[in-house]
N, C-alpha and C. Protein backbone atom coordinates (compact mmCIF):
# COMPACT_ATOMS: atom_id res chain seq x y z
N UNK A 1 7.24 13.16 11.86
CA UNK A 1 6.40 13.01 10.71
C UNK A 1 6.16 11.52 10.45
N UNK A 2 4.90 10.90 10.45
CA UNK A 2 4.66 9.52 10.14
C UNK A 2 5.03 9.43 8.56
N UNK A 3 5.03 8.38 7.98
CA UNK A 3 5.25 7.60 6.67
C UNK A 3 4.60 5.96 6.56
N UNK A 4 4.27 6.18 5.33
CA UNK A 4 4.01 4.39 5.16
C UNK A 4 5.32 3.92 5.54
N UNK A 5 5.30 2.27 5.46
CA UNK A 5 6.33 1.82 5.56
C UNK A 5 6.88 1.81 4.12
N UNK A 6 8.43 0.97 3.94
CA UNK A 6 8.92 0.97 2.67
C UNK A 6 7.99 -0.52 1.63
N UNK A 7 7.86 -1.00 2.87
CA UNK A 7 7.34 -2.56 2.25
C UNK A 7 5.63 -2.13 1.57
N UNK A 8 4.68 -1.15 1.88
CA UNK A 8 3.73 -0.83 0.89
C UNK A 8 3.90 0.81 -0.14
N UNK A 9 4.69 1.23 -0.29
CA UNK A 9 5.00 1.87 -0.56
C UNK A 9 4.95 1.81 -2.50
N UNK A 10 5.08 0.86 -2.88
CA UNK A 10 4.70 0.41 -3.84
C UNK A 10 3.30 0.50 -4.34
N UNK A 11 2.85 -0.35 -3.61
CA UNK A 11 1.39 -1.02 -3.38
C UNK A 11 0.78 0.79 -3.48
N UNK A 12 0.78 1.67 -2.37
CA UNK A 12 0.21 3.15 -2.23
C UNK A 12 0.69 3.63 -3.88
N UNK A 13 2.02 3.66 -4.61
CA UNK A 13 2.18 4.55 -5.38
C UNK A 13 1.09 4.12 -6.68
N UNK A 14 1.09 2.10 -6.85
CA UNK A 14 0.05 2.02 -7.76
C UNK A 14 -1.15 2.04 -7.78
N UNK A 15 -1.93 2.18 -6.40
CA UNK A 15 -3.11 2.63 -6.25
C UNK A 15 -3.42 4.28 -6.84
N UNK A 16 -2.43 5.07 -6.42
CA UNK A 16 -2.61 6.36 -6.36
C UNK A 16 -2.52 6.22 -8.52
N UNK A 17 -1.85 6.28 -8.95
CA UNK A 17 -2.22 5.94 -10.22
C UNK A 17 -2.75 5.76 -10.72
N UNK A 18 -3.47 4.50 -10.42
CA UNK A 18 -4.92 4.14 -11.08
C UNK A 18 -5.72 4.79 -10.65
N UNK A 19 -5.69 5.63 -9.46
CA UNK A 19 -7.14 6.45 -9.10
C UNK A 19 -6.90 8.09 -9.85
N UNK A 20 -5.80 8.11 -10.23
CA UNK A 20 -5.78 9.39 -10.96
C UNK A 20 -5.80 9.35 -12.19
N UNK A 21 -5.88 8.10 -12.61
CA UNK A 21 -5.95 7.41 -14.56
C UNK A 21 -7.57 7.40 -14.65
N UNK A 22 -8.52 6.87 -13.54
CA UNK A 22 -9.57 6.84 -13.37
C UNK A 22 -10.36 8.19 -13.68
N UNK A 23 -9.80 9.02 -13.17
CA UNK A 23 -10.22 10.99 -12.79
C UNK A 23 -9.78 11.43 -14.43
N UNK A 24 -8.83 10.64 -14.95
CA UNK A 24 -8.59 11.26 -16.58
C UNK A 24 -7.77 12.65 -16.30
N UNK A 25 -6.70 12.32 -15.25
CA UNK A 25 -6.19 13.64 -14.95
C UNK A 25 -4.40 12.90 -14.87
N UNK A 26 -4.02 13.96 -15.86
CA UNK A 26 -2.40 13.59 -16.57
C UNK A 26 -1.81 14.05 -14.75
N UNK A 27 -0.18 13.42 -14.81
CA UNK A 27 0.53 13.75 -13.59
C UNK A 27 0.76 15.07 -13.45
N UNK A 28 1.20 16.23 -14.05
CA UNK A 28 1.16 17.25 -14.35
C UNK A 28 -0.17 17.87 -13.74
N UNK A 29 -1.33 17.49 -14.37
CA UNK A 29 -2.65 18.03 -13.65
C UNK A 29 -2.97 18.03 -12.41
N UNK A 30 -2.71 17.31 -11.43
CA UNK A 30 -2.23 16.30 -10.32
C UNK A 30 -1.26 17.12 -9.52
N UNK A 31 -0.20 17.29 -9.78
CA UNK A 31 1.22 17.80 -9.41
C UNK A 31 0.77 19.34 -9.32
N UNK A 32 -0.03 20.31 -10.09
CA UNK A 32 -0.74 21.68 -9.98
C UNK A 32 -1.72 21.84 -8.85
N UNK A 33 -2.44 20.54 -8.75
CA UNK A 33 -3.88 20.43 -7.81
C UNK A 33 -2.90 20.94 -6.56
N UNK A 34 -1.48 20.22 -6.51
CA UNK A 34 -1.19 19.13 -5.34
C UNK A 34 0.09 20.30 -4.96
N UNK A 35 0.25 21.82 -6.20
CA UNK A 35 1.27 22.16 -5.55
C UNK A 35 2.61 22.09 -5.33
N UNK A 36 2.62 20.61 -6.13
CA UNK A 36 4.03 20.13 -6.33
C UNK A 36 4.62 19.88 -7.75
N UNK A 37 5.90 19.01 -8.17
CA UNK A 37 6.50 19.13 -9.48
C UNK A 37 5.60 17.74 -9.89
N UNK A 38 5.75 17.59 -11.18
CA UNK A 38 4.89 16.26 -11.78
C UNK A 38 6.40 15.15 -11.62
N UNK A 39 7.31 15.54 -11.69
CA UNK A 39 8.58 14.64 -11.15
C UNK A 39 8.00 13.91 -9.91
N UNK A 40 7.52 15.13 -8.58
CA UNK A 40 7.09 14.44 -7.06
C UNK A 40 6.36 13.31 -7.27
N UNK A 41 5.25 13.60 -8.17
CA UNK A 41 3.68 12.97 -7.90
C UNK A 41 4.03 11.66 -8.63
N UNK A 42 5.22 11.42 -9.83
CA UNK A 42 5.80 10.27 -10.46
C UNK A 42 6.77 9.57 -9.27
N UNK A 43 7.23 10.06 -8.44
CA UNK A 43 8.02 9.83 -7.51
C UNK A 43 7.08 9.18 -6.40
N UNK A 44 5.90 9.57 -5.89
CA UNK A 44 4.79 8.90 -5.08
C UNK A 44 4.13 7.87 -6.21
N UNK A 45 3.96 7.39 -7.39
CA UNK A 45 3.47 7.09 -7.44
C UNK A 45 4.41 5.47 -8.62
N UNK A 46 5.62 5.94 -8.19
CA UNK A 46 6.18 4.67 -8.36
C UNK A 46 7.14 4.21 -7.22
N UNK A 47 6.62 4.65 -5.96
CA UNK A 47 7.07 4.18 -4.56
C UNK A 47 8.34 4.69 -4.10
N UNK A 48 8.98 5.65 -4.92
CA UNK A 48 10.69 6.04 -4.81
C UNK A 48 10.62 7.11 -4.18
N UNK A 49 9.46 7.90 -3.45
CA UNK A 49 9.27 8.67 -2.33
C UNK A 49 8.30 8.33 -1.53
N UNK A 50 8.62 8.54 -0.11
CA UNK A 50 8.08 8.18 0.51
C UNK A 50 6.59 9.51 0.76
N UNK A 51 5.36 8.54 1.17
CA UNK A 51 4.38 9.61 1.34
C UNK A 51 4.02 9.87 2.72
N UNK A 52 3.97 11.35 3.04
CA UNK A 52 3.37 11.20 4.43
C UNK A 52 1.79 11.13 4.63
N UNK A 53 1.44 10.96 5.95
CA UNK A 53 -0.01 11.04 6.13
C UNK A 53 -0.95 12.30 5.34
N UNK A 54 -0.28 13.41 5.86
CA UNK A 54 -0.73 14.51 5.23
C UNK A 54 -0.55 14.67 3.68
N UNK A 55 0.28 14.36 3.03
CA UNK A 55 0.15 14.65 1.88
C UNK A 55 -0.69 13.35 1.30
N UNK A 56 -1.00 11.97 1.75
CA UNK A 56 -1.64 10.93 1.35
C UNK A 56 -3.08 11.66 1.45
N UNK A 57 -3.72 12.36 2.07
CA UNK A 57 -4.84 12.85 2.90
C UNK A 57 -4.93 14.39 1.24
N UNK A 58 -4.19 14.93 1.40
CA UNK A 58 -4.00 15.83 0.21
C UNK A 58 -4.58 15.02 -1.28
N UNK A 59 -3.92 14.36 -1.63
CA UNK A 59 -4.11 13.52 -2.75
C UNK A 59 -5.60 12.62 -2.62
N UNK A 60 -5.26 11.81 -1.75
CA UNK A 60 -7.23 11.72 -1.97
C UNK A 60 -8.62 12.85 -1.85
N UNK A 61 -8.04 13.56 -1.43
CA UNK A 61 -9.15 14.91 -1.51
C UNK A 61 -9.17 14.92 -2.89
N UNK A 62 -8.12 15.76 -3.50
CA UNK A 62 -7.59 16.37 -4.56
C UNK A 62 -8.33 14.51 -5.58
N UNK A 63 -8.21 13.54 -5.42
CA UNK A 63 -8.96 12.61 -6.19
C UNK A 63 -10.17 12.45 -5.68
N UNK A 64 -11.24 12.79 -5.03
CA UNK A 64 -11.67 12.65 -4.33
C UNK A 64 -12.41 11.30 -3.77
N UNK A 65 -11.30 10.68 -3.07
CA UNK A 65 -11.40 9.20 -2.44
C UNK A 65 -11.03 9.83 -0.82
N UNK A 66 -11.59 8.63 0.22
CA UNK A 66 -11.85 8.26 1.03
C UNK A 66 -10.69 7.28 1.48
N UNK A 67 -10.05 8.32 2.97
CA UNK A 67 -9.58 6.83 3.75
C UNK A 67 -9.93 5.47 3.94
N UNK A 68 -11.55 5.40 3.47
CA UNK A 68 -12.06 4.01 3.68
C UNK A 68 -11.28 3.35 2.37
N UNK A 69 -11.81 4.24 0.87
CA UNK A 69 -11.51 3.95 -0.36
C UNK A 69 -9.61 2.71 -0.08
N UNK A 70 -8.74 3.71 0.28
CA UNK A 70 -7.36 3.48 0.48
C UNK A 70 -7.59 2.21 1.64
N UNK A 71 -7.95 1.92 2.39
CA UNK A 71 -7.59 1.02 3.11
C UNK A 71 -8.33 -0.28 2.28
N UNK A 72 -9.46 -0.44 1.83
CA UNK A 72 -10.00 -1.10 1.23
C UNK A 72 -9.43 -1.80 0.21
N UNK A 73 -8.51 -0.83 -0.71
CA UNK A 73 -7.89 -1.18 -2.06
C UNK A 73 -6.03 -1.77 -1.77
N UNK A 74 -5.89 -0.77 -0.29
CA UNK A 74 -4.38 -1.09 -0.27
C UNK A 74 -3.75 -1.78 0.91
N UNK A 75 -4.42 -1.48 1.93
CA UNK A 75 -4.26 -1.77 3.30
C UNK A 75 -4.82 -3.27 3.59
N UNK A 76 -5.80 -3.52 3.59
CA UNK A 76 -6.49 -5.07 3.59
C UNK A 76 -5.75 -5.84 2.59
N UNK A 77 -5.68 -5.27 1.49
CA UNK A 77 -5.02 -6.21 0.77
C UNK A 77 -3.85 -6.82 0.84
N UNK A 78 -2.67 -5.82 1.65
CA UNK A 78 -1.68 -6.13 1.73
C UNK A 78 -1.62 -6.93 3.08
N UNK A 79 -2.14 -6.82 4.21
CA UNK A 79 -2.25 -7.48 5.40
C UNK A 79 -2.39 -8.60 4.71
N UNK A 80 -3.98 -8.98 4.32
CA UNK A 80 -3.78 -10.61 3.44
C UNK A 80 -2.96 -11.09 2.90
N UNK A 81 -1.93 -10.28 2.18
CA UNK A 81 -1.08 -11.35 1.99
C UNK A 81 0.03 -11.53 2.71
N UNK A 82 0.33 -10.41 3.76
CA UNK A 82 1.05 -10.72 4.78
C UNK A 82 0.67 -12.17 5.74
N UNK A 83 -0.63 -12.45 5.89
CA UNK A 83 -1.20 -13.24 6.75
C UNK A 83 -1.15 -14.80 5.61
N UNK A 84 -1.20 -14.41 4.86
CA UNK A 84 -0.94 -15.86 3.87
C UNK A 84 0.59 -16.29 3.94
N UNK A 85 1.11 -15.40 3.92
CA UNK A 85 2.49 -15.56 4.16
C UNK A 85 2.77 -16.11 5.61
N UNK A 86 2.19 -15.62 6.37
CA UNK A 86 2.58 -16.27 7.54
C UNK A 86 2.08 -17.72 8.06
N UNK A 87 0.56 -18.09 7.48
CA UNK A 87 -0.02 -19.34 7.49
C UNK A 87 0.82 -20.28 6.90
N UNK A 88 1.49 -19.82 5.83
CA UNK A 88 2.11 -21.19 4.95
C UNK A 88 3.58 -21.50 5.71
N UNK A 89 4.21 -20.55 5.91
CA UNK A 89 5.42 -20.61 6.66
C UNK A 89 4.78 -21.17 8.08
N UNK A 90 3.98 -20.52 9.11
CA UNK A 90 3.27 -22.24 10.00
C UNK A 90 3.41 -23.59 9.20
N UNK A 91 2.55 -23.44 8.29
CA UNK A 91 2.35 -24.85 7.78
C UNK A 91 3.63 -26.04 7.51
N UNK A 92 4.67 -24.78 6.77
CA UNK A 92 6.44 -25.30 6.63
C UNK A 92 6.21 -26.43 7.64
N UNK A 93 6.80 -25.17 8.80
CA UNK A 93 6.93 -25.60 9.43
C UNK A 93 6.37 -26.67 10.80
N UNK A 94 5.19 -26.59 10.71
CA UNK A 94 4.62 -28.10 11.00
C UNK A 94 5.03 -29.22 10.19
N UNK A 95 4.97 -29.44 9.30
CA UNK A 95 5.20 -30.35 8.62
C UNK A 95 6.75 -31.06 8.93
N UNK A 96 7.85 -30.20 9.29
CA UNK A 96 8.78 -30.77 9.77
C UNK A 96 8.86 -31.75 11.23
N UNK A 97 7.72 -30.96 11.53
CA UNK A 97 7.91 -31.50 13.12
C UNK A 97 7.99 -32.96 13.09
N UNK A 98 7.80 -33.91 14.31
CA UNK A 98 8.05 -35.43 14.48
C UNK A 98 6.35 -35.23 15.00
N UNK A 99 5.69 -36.58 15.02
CA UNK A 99 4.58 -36.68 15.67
C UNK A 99 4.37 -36.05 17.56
N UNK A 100 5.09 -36.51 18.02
CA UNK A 100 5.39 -36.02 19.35
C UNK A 100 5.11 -34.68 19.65
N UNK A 101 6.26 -33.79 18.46
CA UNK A 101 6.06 -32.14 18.44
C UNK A 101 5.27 -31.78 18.16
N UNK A 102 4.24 -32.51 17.07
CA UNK A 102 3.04 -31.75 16.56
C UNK A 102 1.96 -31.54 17.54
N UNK A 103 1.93 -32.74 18.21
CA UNK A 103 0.75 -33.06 19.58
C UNK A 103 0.91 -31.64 20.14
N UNK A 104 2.10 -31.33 20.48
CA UNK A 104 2.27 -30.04 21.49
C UNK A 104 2.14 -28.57 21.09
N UNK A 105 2.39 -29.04 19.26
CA UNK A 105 1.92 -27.71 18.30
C UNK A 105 0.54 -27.49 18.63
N UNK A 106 -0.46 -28.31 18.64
CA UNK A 106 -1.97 -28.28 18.72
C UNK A 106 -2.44 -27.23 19.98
């Protein structure tokens, strides 16, 4: 069975939130669509369960959003700041180098 990782897992539970605050539909309403307890759908949607593909795929129907919707709002976003994170930590670390090392950084 696939899963997000733990590191967006967060990021997925507060998206899924706001897109069901958006719909004007309580967790409870949600948790009936979805089949499950309104405990679960509080549990996906403050990252303390993990979601699988299929039930991520469930829940945007049931809101009716788009894999594009989710990658757009959660997926890009989080890469960016993965990738900012990694530019500046380069940068650190250039900056330590001696002139010599940097030539060979280039």
């Amino acid at each position: 069975m696939a899963y997000f990782s733990n590191e967006i897992n967060k990021d997925v539970g507060l998206y899924l939130r706001e897109i069901r605050k958006e719909k004007n539909l309580t967790g409870n309403e949600l948790a009936k669509i979805l089949k499950v307890s309104q405990q679960q759908v509080s549990r996906y949607e403050t990252g303390k369960t993990k979601l699988t593909f299929e039930m991520m795929d469930n829940i945007l129907t049931a809101l009716n959003k788009t894999w594009r919707d989710f990658f757009n709002n959660v997926i890009d976003k989080h890469d960016s700041e993965k990738l900012q994170r990694i530019v500046r930590n380069e940068s650190i670390y250039y900056s330590t180098l001696d002139k010599n090392s940097r030539k060979l950084w280039r």
